[in-house]
N, C-alpha and C. Protein backbone atom coordinates (compact mmCIF):
# COMPACT_ATOMS: atom_id res chain seq x y z
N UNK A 1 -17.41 14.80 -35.80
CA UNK A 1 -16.52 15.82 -35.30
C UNK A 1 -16.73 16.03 -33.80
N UNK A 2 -18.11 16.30 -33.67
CA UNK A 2 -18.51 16.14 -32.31
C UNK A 2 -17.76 15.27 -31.10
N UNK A 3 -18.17 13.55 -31.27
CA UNK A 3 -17.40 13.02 -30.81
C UNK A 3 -15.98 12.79 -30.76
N UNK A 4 -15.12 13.13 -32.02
CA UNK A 4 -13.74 13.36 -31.52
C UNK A 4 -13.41 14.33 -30.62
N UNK A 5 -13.88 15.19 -30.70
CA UNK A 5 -13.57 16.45 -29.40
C UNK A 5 -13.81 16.18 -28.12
N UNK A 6 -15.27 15.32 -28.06
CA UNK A 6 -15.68 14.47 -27.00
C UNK A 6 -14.82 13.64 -26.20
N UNK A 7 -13.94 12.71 -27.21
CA UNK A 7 -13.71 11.73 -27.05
C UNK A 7 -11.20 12.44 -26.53
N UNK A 8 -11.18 13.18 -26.93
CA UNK A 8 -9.90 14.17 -26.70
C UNK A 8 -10.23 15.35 -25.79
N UNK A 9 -11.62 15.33 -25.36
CA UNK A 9 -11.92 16.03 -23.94
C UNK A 9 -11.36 15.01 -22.54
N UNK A 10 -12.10 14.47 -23.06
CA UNK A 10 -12.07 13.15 -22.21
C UNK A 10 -11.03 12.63 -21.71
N UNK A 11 -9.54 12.35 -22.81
CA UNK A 11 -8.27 11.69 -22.57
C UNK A 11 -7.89 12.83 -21.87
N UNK A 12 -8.02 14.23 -22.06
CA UNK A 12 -7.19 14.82 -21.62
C UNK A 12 -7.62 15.30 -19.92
N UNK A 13 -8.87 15.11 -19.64
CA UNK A 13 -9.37 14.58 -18.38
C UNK A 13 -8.59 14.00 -17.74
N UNK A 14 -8.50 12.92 -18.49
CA UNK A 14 -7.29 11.51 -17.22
C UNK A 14 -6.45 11.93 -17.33
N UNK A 15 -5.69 12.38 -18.13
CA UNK A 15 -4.27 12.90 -18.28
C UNK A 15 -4.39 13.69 -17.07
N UNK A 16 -4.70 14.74 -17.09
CA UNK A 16 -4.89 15.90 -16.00
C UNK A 16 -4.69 15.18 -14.73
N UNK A 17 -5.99 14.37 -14.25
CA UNK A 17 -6.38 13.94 -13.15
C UNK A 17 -5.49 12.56 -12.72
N UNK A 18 -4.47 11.91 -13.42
CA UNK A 18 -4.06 11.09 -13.21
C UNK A 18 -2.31 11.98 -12.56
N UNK A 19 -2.11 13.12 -13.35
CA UNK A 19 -1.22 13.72 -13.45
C UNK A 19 -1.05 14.46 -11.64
N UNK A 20 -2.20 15.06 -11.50
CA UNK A 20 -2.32 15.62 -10.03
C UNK A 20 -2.06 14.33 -8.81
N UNK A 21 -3.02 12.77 -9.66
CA UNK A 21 -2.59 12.11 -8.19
C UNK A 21 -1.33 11.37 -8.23
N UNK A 22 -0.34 11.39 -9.62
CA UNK A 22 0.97 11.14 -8.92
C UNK A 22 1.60 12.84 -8.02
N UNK A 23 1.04 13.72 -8.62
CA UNK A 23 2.00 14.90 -7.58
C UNK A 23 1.68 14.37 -6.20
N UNK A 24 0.16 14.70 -5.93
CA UNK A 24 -0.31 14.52 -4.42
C UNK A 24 0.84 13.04 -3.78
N UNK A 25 1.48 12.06 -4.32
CA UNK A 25 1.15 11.00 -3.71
C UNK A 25 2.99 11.37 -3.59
N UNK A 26 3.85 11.57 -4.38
CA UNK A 26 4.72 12.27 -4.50
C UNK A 26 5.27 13.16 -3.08
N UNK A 27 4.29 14.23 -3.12
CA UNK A 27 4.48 15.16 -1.94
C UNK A 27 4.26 13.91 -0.63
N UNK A 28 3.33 13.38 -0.15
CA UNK A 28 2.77 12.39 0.64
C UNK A 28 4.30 11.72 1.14
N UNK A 29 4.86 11.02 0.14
CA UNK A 29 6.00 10.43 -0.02
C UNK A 29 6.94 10.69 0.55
N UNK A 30 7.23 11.91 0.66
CA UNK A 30 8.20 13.15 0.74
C UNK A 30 8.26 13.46 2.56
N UNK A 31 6.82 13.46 3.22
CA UNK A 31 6.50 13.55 4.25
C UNK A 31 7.60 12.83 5.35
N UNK A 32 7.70 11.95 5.07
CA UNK A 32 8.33 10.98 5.69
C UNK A 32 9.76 10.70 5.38
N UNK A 33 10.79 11.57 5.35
CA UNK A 33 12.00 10.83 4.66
C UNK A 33 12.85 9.23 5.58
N UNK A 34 13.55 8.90 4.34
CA UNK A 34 13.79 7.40 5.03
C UNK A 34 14.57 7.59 6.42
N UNK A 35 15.45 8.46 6.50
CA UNK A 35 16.27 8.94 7.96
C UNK A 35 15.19 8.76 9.02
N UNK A 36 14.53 9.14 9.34
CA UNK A 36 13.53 9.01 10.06
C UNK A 36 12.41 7.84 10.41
N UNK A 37 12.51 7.11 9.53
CA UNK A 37 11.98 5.52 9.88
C UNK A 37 13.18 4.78 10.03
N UNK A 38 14.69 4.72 9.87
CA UNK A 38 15.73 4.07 10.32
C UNK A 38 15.62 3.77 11.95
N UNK A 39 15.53 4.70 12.67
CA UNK A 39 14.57 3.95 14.30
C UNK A 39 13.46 2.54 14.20
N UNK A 40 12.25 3.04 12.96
CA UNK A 40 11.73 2.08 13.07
C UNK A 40 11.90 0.24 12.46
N UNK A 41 12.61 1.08 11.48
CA UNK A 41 13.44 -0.52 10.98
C UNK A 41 13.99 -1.29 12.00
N UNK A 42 15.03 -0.68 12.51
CA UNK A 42 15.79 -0.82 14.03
C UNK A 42 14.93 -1.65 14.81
N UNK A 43 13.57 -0.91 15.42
CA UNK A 43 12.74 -1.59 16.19
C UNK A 43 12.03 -2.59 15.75
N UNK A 44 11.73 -2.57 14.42
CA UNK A 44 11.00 -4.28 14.04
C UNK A 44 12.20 -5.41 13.84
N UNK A 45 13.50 -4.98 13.65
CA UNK A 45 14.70 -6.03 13.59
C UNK A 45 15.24 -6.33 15.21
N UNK A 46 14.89 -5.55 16.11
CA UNK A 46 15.19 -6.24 17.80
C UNK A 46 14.05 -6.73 17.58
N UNK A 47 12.84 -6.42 17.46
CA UNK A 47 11.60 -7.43 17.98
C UNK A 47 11.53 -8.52 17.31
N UNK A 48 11.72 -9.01 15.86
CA UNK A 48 11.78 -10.27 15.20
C UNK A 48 12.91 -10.97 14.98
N UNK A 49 14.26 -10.13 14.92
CA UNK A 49 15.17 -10.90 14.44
C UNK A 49 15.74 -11.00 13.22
N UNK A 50 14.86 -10.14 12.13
CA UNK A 50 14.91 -10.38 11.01
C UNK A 50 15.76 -9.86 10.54
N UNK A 51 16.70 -10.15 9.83
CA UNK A 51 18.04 -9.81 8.86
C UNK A 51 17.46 -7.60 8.08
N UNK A 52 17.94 -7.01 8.19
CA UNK A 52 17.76 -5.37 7.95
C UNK A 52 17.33 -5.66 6.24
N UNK A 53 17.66 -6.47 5.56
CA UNK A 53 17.46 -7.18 3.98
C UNK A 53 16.13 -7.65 4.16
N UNK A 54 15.89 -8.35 5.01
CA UNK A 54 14.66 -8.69 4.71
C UNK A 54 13.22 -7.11 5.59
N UNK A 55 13.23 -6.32 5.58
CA UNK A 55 12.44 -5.68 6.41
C UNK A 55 12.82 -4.33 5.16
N UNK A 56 11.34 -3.77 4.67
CA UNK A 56 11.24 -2.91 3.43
C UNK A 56 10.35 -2.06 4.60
N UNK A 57 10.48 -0.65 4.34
CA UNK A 57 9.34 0.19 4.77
C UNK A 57 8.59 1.28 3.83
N UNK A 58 7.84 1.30 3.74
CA UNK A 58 7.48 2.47 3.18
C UNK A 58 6.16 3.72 4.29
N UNK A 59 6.39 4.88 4.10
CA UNK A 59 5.94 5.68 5.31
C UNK A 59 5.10 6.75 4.18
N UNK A 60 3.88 6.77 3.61
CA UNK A 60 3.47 7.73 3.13
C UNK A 60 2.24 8.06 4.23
N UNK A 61 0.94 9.32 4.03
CA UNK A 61 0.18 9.51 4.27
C UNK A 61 -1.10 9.16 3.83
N UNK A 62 -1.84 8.24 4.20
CA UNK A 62 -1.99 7.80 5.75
C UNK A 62 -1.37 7.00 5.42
N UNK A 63 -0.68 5.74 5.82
CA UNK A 63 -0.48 4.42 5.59
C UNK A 63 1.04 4.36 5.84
N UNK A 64 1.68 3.26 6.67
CA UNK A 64 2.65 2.99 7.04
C UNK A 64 2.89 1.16 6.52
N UNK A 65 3.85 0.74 5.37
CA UNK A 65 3.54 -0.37 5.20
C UNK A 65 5.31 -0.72 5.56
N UNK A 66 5.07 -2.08 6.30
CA UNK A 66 6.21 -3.12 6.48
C UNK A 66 6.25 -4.07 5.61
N UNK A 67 6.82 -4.34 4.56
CA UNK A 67 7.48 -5.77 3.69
C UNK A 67 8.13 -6.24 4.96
N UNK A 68 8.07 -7.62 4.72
CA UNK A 68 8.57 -9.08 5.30
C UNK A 68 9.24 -9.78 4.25
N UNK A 69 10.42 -9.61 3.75
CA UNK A 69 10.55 -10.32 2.63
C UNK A 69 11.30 -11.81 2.63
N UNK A 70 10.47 -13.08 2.61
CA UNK A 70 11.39 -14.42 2.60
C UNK A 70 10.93 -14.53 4.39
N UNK A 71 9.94 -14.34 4.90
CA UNK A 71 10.18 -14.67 6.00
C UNK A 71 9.97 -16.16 5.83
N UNK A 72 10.39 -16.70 7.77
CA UNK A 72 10.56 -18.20 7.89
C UNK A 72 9.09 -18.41 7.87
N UNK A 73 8.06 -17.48 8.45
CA UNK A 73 6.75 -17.38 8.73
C UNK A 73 5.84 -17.85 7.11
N UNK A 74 6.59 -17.25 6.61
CA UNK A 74 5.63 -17.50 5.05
C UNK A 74 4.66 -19.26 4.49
N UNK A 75 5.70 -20.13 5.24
CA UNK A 75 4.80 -21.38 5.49
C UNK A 75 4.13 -21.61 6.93
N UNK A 76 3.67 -20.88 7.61
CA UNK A 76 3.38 -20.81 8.68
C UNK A 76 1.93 -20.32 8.68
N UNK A 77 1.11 -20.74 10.04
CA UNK A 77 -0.35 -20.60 9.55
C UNK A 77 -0.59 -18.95 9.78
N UNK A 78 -2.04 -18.57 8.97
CA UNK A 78 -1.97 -17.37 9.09
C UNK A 78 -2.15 -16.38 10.93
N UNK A 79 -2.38 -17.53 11.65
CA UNK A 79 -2.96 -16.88 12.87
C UNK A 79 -1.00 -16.36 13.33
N UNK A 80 0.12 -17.36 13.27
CA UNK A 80 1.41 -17.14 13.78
C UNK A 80 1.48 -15.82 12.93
N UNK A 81 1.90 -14.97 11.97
CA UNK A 81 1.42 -14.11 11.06
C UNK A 81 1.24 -12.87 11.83
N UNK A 82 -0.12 -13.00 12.18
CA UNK A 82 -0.58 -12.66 12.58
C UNK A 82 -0.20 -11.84 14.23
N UNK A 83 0.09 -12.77 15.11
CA UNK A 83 1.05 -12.56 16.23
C UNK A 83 2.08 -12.19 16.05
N UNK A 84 3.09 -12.47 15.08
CA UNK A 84 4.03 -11.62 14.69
C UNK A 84 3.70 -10.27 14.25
N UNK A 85 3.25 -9.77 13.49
CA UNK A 85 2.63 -8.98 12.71
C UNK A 85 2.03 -7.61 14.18
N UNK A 86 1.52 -8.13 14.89
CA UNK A 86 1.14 -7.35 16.20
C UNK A 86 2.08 -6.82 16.92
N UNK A 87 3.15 -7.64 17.10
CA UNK A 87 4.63 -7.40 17.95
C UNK A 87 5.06 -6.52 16.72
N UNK A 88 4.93 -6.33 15.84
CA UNK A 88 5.91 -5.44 14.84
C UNK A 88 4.88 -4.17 14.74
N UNK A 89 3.99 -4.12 14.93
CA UNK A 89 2.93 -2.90 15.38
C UNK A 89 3.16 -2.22 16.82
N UNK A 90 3.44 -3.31 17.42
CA UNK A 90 3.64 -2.79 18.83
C UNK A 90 5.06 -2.24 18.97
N UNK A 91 6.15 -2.53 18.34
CA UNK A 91 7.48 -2.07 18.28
C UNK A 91 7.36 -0.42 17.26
N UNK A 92 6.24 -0.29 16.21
CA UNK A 92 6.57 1.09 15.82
C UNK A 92 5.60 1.24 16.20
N UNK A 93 4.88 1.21 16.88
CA UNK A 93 3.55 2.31 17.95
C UNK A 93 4.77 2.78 18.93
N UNK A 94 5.62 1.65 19.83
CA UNK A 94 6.12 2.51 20.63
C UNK A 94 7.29 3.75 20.25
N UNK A 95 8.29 3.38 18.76
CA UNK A 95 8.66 4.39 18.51
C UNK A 95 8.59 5.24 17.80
N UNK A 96 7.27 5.53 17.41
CA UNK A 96 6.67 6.86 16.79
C UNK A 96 6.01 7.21 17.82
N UNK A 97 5.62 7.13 18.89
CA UNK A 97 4.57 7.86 19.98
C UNK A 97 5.10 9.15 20.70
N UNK A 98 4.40 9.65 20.30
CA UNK A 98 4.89 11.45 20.59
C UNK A 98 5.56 12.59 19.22
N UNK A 99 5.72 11.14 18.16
CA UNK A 99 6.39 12.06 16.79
C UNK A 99 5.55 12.44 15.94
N UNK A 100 5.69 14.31 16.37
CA UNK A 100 4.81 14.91 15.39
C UNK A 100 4.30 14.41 13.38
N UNK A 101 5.83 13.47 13.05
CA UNK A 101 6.01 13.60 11.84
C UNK A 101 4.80 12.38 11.59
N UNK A 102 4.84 11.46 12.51
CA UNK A 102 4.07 10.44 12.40
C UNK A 102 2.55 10.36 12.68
N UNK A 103 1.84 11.72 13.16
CA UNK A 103 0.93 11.81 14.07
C UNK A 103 -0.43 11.62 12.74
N UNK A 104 -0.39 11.60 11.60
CA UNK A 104 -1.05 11.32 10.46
C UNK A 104 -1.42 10.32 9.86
N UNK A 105 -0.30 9.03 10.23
CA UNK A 105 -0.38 7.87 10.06
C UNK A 105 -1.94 7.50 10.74
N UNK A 106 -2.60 6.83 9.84
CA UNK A 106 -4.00 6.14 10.15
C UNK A 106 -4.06 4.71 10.32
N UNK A 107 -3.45 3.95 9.18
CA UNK A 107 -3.69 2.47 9.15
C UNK A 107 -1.33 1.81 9.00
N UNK A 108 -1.39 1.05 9.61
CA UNK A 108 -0.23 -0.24 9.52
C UNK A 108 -0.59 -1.31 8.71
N UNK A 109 0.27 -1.49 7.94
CA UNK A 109 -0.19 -2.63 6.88
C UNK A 109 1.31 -3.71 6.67
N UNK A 110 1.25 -4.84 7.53
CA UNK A 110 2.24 -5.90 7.29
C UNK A 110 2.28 -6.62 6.36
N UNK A 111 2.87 -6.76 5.64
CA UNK A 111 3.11 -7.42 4.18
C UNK A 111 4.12 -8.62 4.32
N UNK A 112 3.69 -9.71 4.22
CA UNK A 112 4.57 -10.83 4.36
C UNK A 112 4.72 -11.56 2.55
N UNK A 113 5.84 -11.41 2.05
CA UNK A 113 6.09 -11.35 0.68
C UNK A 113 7.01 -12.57 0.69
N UNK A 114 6.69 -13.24 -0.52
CA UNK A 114 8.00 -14.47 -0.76
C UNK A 114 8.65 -13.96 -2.06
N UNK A 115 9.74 -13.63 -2.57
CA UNK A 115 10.85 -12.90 -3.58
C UNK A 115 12.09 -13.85 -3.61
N UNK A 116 12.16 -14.13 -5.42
CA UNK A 116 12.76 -14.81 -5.83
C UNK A 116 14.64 -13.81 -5.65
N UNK A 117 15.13 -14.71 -5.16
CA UNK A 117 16.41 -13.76 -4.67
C UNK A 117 17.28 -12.40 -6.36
N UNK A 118 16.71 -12.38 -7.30
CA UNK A 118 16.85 -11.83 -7.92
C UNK A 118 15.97 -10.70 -8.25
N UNK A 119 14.99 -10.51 -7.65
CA UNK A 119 13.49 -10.10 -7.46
C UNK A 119 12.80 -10.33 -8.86
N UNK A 120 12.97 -11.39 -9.36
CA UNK A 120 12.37 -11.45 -10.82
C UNK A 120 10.96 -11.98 -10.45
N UNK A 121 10.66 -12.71 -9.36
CA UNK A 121 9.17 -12.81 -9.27
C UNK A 121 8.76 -12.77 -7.58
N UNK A 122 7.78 -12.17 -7.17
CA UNK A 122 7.42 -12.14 -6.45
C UNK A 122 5.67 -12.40 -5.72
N UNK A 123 5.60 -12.71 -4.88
CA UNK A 123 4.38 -13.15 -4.50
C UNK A 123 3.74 -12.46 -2.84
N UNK A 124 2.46 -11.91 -2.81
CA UNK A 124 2.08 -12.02 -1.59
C UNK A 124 1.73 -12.87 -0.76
N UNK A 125 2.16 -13.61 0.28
CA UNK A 125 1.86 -14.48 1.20
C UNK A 125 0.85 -14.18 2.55
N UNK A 126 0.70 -12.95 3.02
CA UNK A 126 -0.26 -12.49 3.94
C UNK A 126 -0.20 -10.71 3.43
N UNK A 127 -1.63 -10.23 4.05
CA UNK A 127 -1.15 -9.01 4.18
C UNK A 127 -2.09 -8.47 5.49
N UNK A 128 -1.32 -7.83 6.22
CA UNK A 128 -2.39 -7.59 7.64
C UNK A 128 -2.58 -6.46 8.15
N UNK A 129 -3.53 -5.57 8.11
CA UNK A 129 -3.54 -4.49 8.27
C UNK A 129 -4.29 -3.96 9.75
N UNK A 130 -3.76 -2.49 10.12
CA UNK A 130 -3.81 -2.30 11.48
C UNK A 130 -4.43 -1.19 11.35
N UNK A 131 -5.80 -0.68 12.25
CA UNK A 131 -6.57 0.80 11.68
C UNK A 131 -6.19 1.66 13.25
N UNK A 132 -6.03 2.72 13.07
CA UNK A 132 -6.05 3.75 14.33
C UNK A 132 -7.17 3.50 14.70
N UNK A 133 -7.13 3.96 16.36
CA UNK A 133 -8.51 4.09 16.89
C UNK A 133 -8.98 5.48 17.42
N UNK A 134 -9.89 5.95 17.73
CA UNK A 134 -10.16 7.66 18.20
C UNK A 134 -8.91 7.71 19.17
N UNK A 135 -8.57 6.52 19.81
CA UNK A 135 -7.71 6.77 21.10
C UNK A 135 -6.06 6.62 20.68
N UNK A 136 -5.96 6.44 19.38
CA UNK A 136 -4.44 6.43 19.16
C UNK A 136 -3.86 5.29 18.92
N UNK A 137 -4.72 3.81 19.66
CA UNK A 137 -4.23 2.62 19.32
C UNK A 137 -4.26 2.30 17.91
N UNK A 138 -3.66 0.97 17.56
CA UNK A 138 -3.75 0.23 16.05
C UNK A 138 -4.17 -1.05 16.73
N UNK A 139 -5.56 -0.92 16.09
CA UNK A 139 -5.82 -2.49 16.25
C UNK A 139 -6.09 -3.46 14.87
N UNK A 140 -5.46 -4.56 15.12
CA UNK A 140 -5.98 -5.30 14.07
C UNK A 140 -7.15 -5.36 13.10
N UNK A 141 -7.39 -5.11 12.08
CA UNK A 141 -8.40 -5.06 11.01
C UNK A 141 -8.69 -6.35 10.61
N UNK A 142 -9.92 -6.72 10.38
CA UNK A 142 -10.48 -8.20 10.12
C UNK A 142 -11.68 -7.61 9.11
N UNK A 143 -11.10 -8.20 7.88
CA UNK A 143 -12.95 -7.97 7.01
C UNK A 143 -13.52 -9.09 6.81
């Protein structure tokens, strides 16, 4: 008896605690509506070129991630990637700089994805991430 109560303490633990971190992540979500990264889409499609279809954003707290989806880059070595990937950091550093809404953002994370044109399967091909510095920059992350 013991352990069933134990054991329905317990589920209802995760339940709880799983329950709070979709709210938290939810609200997070919310922070950022898409109107407001439409500038930054904008600015990674003058700096690469890339078709508005292929360029996904997502803007929660902390974390700012760019999909690449089908790029030409995807057979390309990881260092080109890479240089791309910097120019598309450097295009939304410059237009979030000074926006309060953005001033939370910690890390940039470029996602270079290959997607079967139906999205029935998909694959990661790079992923490159960018950390704030005390001084405001994003520099490249290497582990």
């Amino acid at each position: 008896m013991l352990r069933r109560l134990l054991l329905q303490g317990a589920l209802a633990g995760l339940l709880v605690a799983e329950t709070g971190a979709s709210t938290v992540h939810a609200q997070s979500a919310s922070e950022h509506p898409q109107a407001s990264v439409a500038p930054i889409k904008q600015a990674i499609i003058d700096t690469t070129g890339y078709h508005a279809a292929a360029v996904e954003l997502a803007a929660t707290t902390p974390r700012f991630v760019v999909t690449v989806v089908n790029s030409s880059l995807n057979g390309a070595s990881g260092k080109v990637r890479e240089n791309e990937a910097g120019r598309i950091v450097a295009a939304i550093t410059r237009t979030i700089a000074g926006n309060a809404k953005f001033r939370s953002i910690q890390a940039i994370r470029i996602d270079y994805v290959s997607r079967d044109p139906d999205g029935s399967n998909a694959r990661t091909v790079d992923a490159i991430d960018f950390r704030k510095t005390p001084q405001g920059a994003f520099e490249h992350h290497i582990t």
